[in-house]
Structure formats: C-alpha cells, structure tokens
PDB file of N, CA and C in Angstrom:
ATOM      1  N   UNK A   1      92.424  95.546  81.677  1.00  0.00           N
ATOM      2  CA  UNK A   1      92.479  96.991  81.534  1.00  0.00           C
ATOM      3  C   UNK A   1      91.929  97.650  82.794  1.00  0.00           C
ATOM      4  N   UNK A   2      90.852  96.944  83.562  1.00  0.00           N
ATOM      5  CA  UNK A   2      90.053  97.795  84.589  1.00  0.00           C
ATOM      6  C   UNK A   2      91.150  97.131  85.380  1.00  0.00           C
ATOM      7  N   UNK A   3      91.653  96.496  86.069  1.00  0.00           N
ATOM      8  CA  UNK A   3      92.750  96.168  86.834  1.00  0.00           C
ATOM      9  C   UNK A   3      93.954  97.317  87.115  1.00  0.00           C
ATOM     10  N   UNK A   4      94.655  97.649  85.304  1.00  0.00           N
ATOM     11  CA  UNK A   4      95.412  98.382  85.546  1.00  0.00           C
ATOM     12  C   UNK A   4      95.389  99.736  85.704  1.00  0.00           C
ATOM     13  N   UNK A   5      94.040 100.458  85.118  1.00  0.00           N
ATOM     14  CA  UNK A   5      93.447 101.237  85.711  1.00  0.00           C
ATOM     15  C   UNK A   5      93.179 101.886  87.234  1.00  0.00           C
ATOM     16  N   UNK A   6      92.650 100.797  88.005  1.00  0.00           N
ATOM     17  CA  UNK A   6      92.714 100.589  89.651  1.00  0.00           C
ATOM     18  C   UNK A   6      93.754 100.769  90.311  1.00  0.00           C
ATOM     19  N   UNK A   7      95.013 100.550  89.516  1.00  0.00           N
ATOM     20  CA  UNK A   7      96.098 100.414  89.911  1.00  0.00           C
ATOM     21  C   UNK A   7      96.749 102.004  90.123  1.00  0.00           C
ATOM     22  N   UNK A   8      96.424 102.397  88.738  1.00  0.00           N
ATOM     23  CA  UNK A   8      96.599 103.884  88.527  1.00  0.00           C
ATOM     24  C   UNK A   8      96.148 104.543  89.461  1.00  0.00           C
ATOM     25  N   UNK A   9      95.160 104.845  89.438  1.00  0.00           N
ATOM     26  CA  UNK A   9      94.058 105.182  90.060  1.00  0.00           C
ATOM     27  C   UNK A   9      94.889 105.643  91.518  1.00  0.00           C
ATOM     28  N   UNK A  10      94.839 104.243  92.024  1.00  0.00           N
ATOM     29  CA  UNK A  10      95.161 104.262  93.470  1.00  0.00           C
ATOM     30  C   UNK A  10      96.693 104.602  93.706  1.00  0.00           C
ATOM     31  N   UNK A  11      98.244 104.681  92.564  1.00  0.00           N
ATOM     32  CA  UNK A  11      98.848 105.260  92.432  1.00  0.00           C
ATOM     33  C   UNK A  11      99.028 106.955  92.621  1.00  0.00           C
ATOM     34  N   UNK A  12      97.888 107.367  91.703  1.00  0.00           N
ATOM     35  CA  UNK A  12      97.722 108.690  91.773  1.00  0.00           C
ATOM     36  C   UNK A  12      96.873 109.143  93.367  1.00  0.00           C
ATOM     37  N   UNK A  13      96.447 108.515  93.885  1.00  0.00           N
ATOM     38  CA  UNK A  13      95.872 108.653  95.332  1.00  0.00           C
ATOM     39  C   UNK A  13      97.017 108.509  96.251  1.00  0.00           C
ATOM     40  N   UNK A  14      97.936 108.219  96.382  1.00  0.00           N
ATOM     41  CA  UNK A  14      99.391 107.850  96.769  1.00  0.00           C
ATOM     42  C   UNK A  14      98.879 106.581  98.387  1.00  0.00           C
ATOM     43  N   UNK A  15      97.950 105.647  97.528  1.00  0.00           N
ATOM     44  CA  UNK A  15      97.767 104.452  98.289  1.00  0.00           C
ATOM     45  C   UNK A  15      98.742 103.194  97.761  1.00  0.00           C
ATOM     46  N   UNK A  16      99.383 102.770  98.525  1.00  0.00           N
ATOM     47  CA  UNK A  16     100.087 101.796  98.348  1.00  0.00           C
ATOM     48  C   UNK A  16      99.571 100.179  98.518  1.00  0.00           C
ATOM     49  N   UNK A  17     100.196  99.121  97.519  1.00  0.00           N
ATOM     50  CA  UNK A  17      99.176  98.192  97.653  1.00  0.00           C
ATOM     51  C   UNK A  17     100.846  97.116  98.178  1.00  0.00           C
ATOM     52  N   UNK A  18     100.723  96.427  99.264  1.00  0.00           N
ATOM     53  CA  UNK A  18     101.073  95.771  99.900  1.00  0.00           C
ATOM     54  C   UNK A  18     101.344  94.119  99.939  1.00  0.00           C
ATOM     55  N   UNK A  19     101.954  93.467  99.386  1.00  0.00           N
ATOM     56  CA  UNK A  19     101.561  91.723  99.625  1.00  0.00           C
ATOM     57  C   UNK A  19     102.786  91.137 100.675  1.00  0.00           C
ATOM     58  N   UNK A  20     101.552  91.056 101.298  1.00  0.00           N
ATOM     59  CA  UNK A  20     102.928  90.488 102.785  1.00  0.00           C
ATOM     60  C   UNK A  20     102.809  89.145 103.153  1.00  0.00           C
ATOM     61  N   UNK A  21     104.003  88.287 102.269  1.00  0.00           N
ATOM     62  CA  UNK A  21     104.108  86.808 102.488  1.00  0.00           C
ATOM     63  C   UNK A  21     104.163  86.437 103.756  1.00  0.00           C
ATOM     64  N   UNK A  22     104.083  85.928 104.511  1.00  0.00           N
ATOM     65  CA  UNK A  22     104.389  84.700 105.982  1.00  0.00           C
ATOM     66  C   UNK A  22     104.101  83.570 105.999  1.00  0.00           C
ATOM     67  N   UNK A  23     105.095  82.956 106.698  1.00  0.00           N
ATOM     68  CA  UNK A  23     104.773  81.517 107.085  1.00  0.00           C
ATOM     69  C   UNK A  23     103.913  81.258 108.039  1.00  0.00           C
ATOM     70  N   UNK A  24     103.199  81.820 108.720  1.00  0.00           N
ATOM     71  CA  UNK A  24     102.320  81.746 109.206  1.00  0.00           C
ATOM     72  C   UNK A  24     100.959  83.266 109.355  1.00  0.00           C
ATOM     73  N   UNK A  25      99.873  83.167 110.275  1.00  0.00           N
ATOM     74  CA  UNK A  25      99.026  84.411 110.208  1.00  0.00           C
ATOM     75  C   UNK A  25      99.306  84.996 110.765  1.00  0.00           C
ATOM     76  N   UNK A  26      99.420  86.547 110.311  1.00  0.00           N
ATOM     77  CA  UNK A  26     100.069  87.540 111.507  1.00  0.00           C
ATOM     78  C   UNK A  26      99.141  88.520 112.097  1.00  0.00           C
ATOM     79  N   UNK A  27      99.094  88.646 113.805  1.00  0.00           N
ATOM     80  CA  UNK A  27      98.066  89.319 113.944  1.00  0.00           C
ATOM     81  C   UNK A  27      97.851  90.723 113.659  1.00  0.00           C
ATOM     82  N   UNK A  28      96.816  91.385 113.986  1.00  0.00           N
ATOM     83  CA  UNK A  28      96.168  92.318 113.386  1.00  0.00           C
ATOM     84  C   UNK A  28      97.724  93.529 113.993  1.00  0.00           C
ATOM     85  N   UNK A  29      98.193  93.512 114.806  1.00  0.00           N
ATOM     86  CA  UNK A  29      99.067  94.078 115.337  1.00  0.00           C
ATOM     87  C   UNK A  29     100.393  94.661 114.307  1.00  0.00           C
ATOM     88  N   UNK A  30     101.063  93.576 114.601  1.00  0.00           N
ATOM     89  CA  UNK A  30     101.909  93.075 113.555  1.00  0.00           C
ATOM     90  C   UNK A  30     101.535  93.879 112.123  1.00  0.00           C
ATOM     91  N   UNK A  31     100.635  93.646 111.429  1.00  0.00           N
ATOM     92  CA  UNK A  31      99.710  94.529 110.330  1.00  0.00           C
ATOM     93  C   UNK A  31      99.914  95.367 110.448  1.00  0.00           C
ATOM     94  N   UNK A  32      99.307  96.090 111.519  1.00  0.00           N
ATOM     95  CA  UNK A  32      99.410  97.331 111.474  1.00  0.00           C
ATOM     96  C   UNK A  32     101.045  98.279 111.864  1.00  0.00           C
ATOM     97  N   UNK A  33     101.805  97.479 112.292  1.00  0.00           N
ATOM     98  CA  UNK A  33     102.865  98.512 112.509  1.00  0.00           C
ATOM     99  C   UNK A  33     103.508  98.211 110.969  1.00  0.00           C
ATOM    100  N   UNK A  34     103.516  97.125 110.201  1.00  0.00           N
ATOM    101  CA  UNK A  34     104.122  97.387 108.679  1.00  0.00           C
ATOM    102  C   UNK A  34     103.190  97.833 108.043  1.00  0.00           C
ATOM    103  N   UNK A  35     102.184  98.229 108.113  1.00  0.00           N
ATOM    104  CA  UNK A  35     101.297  98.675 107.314  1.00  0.00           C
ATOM    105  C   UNK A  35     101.814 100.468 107.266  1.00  0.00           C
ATOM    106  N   UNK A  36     102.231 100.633 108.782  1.00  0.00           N
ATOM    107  CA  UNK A  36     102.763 102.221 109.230  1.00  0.00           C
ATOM    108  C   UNK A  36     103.882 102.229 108.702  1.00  0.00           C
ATOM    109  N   UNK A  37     104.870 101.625 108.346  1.00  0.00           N
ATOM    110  CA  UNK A  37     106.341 101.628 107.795  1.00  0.00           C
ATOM    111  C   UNK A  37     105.808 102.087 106.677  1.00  0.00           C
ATOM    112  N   UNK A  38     105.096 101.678 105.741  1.00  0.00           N
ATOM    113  CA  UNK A  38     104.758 102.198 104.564  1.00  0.00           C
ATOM    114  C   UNK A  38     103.961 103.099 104.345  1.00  0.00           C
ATOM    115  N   UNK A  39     103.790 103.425 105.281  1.00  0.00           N
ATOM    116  CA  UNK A  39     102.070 104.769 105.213  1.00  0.00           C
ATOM    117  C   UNK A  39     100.763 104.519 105.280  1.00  0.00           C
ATOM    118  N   UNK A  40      99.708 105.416 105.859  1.00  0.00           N
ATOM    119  CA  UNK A  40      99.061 105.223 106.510  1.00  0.00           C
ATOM    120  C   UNK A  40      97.301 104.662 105.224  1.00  0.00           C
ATOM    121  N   UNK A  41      98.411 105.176 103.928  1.00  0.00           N
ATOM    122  CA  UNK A  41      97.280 105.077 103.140  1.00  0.00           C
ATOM    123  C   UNK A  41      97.896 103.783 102.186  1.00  0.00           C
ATOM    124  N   UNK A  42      98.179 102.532 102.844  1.00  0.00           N
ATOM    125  CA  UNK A  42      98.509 101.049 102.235  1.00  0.00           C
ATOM    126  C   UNK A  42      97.537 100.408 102.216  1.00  0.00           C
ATOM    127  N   UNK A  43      97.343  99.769 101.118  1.00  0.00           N
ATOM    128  CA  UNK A  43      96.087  98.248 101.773  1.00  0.00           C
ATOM    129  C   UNK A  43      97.162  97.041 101.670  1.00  0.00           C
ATOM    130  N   UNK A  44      96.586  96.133 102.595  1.00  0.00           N
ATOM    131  CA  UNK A  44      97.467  94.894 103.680  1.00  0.00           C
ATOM    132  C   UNK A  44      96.735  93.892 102.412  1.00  0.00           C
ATOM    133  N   UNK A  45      97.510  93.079 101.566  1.00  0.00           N
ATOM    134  CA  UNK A  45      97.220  91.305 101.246  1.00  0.00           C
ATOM    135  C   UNK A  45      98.063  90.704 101.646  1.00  0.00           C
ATOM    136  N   UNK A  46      97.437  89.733 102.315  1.00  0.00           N
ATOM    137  CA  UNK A  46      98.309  88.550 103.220  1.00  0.00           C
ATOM    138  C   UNK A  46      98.456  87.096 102.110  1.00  0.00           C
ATOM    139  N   UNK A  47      99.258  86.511 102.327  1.00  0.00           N
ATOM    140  CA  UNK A  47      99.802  85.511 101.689  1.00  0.00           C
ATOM    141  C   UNK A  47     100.146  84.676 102.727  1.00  0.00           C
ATOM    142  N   UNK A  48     100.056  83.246 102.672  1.00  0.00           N
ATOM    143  CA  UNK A  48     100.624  82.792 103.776  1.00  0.00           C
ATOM    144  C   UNK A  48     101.283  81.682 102.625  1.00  0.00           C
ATOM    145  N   UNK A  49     102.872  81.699 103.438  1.00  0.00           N
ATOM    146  CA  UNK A  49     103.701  80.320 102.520  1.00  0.00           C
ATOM    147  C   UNK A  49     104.324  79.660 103.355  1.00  0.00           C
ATOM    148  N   UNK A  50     104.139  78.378 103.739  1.00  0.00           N
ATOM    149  CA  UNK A  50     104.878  77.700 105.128  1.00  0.00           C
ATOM    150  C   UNK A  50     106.304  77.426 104.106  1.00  0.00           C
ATOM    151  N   UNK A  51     106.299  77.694 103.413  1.00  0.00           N
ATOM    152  CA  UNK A  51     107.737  77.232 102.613  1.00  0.00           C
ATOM    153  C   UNK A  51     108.858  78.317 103.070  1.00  0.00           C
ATOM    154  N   UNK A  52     108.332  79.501 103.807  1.00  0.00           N
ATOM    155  CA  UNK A  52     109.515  80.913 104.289  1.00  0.00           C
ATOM    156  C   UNK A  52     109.839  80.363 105.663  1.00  0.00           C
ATOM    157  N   UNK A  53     109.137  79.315 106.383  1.00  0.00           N
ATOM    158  CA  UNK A  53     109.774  78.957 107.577  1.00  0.00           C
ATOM    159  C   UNK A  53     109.540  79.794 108.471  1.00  0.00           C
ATOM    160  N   UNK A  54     109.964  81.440 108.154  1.00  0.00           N
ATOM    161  CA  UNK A  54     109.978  82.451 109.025  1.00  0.00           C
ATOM    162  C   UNK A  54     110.067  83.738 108.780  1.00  0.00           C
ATOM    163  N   UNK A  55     109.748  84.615 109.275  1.00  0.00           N
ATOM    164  CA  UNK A  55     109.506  85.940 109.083  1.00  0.00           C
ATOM    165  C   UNK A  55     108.927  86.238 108.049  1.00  0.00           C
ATOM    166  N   UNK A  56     109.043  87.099 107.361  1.00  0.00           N
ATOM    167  CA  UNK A  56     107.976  87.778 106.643  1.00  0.00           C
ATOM    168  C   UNK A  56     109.060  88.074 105.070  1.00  0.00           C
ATOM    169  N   UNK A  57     108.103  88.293 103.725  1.00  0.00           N
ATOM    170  CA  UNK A  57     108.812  88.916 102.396  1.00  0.00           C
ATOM    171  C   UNK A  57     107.542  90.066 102.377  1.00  0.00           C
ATOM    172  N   UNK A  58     107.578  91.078 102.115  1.00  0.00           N
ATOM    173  CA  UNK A  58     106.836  91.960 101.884  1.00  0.00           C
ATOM    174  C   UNK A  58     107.294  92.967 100.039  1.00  0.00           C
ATOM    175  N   UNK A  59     105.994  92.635  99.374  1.00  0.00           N
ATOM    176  CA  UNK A  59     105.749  93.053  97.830  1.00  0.00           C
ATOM    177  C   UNK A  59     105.290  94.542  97.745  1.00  0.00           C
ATOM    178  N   UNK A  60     106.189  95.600  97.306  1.00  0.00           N
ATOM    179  CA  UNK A  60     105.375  96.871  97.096  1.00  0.00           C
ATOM    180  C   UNK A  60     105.725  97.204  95.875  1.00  0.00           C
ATOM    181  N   UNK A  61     104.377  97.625  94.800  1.00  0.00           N
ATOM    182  CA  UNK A  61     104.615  97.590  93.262  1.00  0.00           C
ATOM    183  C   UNK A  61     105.969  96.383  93.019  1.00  0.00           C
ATOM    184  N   UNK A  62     106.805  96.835  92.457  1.00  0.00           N
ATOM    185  CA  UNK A  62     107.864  96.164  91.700  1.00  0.00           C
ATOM    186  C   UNK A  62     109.260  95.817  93.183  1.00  0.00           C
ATOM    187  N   UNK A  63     109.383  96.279  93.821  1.00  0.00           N
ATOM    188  CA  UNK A  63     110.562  96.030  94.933  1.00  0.00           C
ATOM    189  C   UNK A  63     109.903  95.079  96.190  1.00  0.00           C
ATOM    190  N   UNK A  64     111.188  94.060  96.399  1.00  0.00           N
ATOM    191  CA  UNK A  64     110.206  92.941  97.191  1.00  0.00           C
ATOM    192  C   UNK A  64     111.030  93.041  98.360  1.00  0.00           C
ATOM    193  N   UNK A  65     110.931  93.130  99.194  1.00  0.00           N
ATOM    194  CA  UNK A  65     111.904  93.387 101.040  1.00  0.00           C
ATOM    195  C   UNK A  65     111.801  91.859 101.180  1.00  0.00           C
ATOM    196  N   UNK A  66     112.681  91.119 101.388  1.00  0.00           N
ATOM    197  CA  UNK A  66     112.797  89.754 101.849  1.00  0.00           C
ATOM    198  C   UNK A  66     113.338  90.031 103.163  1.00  0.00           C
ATOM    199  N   UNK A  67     113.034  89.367 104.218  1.00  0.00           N
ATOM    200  CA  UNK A  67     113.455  89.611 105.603  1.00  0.00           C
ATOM    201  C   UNK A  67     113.030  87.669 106.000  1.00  0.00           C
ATOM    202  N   UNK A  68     112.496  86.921 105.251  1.00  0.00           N
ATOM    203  CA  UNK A  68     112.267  85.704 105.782  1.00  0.00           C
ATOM    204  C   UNK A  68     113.555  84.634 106.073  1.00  0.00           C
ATOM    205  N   UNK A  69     113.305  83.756 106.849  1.00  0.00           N
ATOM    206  CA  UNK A  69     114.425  83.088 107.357  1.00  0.00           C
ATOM    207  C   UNK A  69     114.948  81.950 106.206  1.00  0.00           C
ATOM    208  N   UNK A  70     113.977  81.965 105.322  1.00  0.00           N
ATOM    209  CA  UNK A  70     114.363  80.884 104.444  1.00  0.00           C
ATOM    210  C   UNK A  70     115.176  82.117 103.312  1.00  0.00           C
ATOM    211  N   UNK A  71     115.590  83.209 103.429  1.00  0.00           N
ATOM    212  CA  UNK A  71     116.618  83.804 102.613  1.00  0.00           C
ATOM    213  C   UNK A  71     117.592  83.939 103.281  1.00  0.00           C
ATOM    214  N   UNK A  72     117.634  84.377 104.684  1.00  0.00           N
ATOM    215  CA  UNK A  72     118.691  83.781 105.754  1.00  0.00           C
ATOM    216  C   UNK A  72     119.589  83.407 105.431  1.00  0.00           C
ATOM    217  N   UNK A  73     118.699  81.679 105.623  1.00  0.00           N
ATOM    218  CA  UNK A  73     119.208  80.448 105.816  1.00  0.00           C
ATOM    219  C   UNK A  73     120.514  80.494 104.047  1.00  0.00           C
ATOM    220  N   UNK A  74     119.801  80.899 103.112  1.00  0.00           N
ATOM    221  CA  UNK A  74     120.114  80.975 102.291  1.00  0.00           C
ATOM    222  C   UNK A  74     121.594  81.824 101.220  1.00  0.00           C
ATOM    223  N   UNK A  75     121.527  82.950 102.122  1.00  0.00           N
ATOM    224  CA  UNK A  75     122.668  83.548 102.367  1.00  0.00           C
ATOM    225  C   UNK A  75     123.761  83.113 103.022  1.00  0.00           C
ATOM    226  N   UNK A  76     123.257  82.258 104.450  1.00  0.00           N
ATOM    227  CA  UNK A  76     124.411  82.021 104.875  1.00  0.00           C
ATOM    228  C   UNK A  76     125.064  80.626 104.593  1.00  0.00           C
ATOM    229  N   UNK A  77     124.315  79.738 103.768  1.00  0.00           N
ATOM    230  CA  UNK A  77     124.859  78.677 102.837  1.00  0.00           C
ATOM    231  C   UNK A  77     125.828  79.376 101.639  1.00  0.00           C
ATOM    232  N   UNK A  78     125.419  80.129 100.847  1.00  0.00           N
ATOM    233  CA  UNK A  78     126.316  80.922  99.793  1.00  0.00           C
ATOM    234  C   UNK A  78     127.639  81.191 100.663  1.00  0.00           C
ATOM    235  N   UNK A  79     127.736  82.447 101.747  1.00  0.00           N
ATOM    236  CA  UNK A  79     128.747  82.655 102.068  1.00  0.00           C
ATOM    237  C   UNK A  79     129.530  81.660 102.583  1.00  0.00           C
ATOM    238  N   UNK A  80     129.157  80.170 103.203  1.00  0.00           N
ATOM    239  CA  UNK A  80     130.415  79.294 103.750  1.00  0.00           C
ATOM    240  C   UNK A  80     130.460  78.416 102.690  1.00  0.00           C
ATOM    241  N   UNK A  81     129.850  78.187 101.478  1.00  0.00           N
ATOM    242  CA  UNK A  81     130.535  77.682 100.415  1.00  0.00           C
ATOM    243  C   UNK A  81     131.772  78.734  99.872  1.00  0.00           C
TER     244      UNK A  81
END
C-alpha cells in the first residue's frame, strides 16, 4: 500500500520513474541526456542485462521503448522468415 501510494504521490508531482535496462553500465552522461528526453523531473533505475547484447530498453509506468539490439536482431529474423 505505502509503495503504491509513493507512486501516486510522485505521479501527482509529475515525476517520472524510469527503468533503463542495458547490457552494460552507462555513464553518467548517457543518463542524463535520457533522463532529459523524459523530463527534467525523472528518477534514473538502472538495470543491467548482458542478455540485450546492446543498446538500451527503457520502462516508463506501463509503456516499455525497446531500442536494444537483441529486439533488432529479432525483428529482422521474423521478417526473412
């Protein structure tokens, strides 16, 4: 309950909460210019999954931006089958 509360909370503050998968650590740089794509009032959780190979999936509330190479890769197996 205090979880989803927090959640609210920081909804109604129009702070956005962020989970940004990579296959590897991304520097503070990097952070900060997707942190600016989304506004200035986001908080950054990092995830690291060597299983994306590459680039980045980024989680905001319920919509997930996949941009990693292992969805790529993945797309472009579908289309030449």
């Amino acid at each position: 309950i205090i979880e989803e509360f927090e959640k609210h909370t920081k909804k109604q503050a129009g702070i956005k909460e962020l989970e940004v998968e990579s296959a590897r650590e991304l520097d503070k740089t990097t952070l900060n210019k997707i942190k600016k794509m989304f506004g200035e009032k986001s908080e950054v959780k990092t995830i690291i999954n060597p299983d994306l190979i590459g680039g980045i999936r980024v989680k905001v509330d319920d919509v997930i931006y996949d941009a990693s190479l292992k969805k790529q890769l993945s797309r472009l197996k579908t289309s030449l089958i």
